[in-house]
C-alpha atoms as a PDB file:
ATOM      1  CA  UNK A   1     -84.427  17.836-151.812  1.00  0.00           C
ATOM      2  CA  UNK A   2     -80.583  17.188-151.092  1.00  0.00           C
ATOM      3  CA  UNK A   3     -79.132  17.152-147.968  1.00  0.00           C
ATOM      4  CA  UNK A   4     -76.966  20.189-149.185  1.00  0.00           C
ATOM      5  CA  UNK A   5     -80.007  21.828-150.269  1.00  0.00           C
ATOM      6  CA  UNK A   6     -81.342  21.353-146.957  1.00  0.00           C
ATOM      7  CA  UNK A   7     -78.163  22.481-145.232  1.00  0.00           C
ATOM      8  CA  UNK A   8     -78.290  25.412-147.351  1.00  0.00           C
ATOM      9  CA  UNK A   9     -81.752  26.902-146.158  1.00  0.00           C
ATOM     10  CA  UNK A  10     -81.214  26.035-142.636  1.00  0.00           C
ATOM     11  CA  UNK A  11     -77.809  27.630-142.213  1.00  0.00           C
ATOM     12  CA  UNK A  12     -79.460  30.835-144.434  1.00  0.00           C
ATOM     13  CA  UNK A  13     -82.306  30.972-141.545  1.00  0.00           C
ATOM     14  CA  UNK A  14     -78.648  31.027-138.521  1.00  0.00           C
ATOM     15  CA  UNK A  15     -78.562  27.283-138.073  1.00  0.00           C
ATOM     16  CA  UNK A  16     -75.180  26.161-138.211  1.00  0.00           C
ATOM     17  CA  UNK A  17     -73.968  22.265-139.451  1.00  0.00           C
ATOM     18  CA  UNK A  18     -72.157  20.068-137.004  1.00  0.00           C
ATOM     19  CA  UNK A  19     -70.640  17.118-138.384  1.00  0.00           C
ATOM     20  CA  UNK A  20     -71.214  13.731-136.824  1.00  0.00           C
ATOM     21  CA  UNK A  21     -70.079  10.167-137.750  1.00  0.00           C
ATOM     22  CA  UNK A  22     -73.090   8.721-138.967  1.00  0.00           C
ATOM     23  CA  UNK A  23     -75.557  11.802-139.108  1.00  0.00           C
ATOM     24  CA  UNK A  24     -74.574  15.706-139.106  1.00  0.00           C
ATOM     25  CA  UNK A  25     -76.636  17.750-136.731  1.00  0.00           C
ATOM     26  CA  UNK A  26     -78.249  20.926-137.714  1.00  0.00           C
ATOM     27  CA  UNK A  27     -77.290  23.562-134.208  1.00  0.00           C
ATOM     28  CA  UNK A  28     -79.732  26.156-133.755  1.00  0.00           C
ATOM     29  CA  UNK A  29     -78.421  29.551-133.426  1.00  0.00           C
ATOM     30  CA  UNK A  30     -79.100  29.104-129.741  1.00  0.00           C
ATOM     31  CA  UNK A  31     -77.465  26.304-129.065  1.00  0.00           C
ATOM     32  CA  UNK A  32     -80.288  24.888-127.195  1.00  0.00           C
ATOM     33  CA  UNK A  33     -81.724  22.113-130.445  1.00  0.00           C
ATOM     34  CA  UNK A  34     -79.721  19.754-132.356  1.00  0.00           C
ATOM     35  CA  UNK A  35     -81.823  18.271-135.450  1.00  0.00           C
ATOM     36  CA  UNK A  36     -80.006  15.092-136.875  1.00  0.00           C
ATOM     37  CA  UNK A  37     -79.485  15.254-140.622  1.00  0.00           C
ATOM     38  CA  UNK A  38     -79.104  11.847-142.381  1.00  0.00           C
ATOM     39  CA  UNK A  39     -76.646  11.432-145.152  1.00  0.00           C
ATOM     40  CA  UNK A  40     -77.976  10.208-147.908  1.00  0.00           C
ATOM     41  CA  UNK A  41     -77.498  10.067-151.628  1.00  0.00           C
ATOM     42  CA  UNK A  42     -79.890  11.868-153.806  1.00  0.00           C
ATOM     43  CA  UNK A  43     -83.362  13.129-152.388  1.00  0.00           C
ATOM     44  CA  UNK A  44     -83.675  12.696-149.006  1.00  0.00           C
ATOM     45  CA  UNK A  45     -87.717  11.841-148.955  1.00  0.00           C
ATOM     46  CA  UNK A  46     -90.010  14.650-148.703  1.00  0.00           C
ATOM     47  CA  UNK A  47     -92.024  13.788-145.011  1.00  0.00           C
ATOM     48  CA  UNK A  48     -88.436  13.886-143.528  1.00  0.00           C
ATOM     49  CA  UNK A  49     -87.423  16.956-145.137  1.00  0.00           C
ATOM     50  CA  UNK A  50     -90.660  18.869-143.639  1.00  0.00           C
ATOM     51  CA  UNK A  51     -90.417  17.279-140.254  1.00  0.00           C
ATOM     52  CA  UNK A  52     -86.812  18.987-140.162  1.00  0.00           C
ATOM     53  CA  UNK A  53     -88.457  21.877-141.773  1.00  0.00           C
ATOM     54  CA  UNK A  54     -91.231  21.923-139.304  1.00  0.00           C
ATOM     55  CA  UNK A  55     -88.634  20.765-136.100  1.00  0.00           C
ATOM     56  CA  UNK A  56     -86.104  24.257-137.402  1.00  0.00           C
ATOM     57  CA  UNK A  57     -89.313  26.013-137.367  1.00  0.00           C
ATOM     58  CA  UNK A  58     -88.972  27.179-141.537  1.00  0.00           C
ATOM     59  CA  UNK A  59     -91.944  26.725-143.751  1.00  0.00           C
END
């Protein structure tokens, strides 16, 4: 998955996308959880991209 896929489905489930100057930081609706986002190009790999899943609480 991208990290603009990713972005996508978390700021479909309210999360909104703060940008950072090495990571960007995924804001929960709440404001109360920050989830860093790395930037990288192509896939991110797939045990980071469920952790984030797991940490936004999405399946």
């Amino acid at each position: 998955m991208t990290k603009l896929e990713l972005e996508r489905r978390l700021k479909r489930a309210g999360w909104s996308i703060e940008h950072g100057s090495n990571h960007d930081k995924a804001v929960s609706p709440d404001r109360a959880v920050k989830i860093p986002i790395p930037r990288h190009k192509g896939d991110i790999p797939k045990g980071l991209v469920l952790r984030i899943m797991k940490d936004a609480g999405l399946d």
